[in-house]
Each structure stands twice: as structure tokens, then as C-alpha cells.
Protein backbone atom coordinates (compact mmCIF):
# COMPACT_ATOMS: atom_id res chain seq x y z
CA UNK A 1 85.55 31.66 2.58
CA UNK A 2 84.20 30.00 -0.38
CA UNK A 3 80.50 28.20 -0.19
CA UNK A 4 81.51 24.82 -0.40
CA UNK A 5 83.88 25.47 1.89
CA UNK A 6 81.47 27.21 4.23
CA UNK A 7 78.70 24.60 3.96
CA UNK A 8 81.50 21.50 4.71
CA UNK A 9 82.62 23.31 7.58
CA UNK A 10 79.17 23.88 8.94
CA UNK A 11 78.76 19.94 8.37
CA UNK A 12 81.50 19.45 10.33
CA UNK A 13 80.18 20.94 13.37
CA UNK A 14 77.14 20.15 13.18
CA UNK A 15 78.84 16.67 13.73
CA UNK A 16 81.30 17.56 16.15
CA UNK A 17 78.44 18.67 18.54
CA UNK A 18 76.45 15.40 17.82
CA UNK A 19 79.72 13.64 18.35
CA UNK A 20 80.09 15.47 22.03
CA UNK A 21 76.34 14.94 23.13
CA UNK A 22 77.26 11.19 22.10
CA UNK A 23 80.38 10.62 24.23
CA UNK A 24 80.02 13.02 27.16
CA UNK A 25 76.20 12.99 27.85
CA UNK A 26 75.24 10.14 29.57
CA UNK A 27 71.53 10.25 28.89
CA UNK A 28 72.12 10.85 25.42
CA UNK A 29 73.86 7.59 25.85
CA UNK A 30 70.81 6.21 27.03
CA UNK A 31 68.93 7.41 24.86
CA UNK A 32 71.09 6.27 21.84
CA UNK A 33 70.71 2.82 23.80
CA UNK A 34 66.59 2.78 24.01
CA UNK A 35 67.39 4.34 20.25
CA UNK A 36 69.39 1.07 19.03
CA UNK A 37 66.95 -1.21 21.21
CA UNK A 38 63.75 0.03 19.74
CA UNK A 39 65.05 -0.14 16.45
CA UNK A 40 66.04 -3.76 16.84
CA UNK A 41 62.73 -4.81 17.81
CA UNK A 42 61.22 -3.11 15.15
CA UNK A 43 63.32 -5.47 12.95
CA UNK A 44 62.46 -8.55 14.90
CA UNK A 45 58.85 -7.36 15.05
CA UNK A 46 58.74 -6.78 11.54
CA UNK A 47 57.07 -3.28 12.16
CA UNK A 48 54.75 -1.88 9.12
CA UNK A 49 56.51 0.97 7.52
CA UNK A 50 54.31 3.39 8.97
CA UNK A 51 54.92 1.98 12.36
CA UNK A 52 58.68 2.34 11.71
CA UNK A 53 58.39 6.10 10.96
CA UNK A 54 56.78 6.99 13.95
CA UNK A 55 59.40 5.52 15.90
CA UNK A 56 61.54 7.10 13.93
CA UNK A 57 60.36 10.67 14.40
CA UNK A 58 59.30 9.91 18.18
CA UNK A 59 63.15 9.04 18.93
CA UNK A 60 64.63 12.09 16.68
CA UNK A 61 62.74 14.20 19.12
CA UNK A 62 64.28 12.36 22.29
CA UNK A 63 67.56 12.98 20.95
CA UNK A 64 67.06 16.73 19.73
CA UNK A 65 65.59 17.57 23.41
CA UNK A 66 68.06 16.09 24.83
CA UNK A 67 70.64 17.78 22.53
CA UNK A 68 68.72 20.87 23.39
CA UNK A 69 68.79 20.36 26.89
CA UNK A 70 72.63 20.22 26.61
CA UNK A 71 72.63 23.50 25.00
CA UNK A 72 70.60 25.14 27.95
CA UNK A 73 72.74 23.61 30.66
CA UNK A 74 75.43 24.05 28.58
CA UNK A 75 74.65 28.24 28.55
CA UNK A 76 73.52 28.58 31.57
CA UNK A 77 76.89 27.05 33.86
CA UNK A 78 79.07 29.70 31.05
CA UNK A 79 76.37 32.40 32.37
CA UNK A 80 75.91 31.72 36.07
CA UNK A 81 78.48 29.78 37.20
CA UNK A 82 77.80 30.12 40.62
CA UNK A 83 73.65 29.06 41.60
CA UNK A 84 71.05 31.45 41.02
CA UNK A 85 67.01 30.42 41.38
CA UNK A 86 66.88 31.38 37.47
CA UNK A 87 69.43 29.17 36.44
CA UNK A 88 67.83 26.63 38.35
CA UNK A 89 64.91 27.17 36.77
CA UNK A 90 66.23 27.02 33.19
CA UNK A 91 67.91 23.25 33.58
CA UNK A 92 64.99 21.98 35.21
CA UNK A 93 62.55 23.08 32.26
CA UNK A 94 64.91 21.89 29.99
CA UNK A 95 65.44 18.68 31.67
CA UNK A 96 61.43 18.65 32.07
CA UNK A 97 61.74 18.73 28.39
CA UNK A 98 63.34 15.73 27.75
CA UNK A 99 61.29 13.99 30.71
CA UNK A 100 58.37 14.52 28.63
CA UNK A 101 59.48 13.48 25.02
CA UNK A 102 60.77 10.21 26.77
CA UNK A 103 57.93 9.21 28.66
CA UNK A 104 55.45 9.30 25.38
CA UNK A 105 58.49 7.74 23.74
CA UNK A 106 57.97 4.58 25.94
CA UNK A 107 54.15 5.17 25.44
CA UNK A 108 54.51 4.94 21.60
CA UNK A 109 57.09 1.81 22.09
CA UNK A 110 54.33 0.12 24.00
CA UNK A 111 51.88 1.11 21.59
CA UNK A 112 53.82 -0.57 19.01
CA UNK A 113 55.51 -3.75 20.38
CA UNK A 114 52.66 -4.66 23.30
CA UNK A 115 50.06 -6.40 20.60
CA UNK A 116 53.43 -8.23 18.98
CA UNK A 117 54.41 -9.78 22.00
């Protein structure tokens, strides 16, 4: 296969699987939601550019945990189908994961967009 042809295809699924966590995960939905919301206010709020990065960056990690998380649960159910403590133990770091890049998401947001309101 030819490198441009390589490097479009790998484009290509790197959007497919952004694409799935989009329609079939609901808390990436979510997240996408708190995503669109956050960057709203930061328009209405007229956010400093360096205010606008760091939400920026805080909700890219949100969204690549929770991609992440996907992955794991993802593995794990083609691995262990049936329930074993492990696999348990596996999704619920994962998921722990994501608990914790959201919560100091919503810290950050009401870092940012407390003192405007």
C-alpha cells in the first residue's frame, strides 16, 4: 500500500472510532453535550484566550478517557465474556478514570464561569 494511501486510511479510522464513541456511547454523548455547553459560555463569557485553552485541553482529556474507557470495556467483554472479579476490576478503573477527569472538569468550569456570573 502506498503512504498516502496508508496515512488516509489511518485517518479514516481514526474517525470511524471517534464517529462510534459519538453515536453509541452515551456518556460520550454527554460529554460532547457539557463539551458544546462549556464552549458556548465561553463565547457568551467572553473567556481570555488563556482561559479558553484550558478548557480546551481539560475537555480533550474528558473525551480521550472516555474514549479510552471504551477501549477497556470494549476488550475486556471480547476477553471475558462471561464475569470474572478481574474484568470487573478493569471497567471500574477505567470508568474511575473518566469519573475523575470529569469531576476537575466541572471544577475548572466553575473556576472559570463562577466570578462571570
Amino acid at each position: 500500500m502506498k503512504k498516502k494511501q496508508w496515512l488516509l486510511k489511518s485517518f479514516k479510522s481514526a474517525f470511524e472510532g471517534i464517529f462510534y464513541c459519538a453515536i453509541h456511547e452515551r456518556n460520550m454523548k454527554i460529554h460532547i453535550g457539557a463539551a458544546l455547553t462549556a464552549g458556548f459560555l465561553s463565547w457568551w463569557f467572553a473567556l481570555e484566550k488563556y482561559e479558553i485553552l484550558l478548557l480546551l485541553v481539560i475537555i480533550e482529556g474528558v473525551l480521550v478517557a472516555e474514549m479510552i474507557n471504551t477501549v477497556v470495556e470494549t476488550l475486556v467483554n471480547m476477553i471475558s465474556p462471561d464475569f470474572h472479579p478481574l474484568a470487573k476490576i478493569a471497567k471500574d478503573v477505567a470508568a474511575g478514570a473518566v469519573l475523575i477527569t470529569a469531576v476537575f472538569s466541572l471544577v475548572v468550569g466553575y473556576i472559570l464561569f463562577f466570578s462571570k456570573l
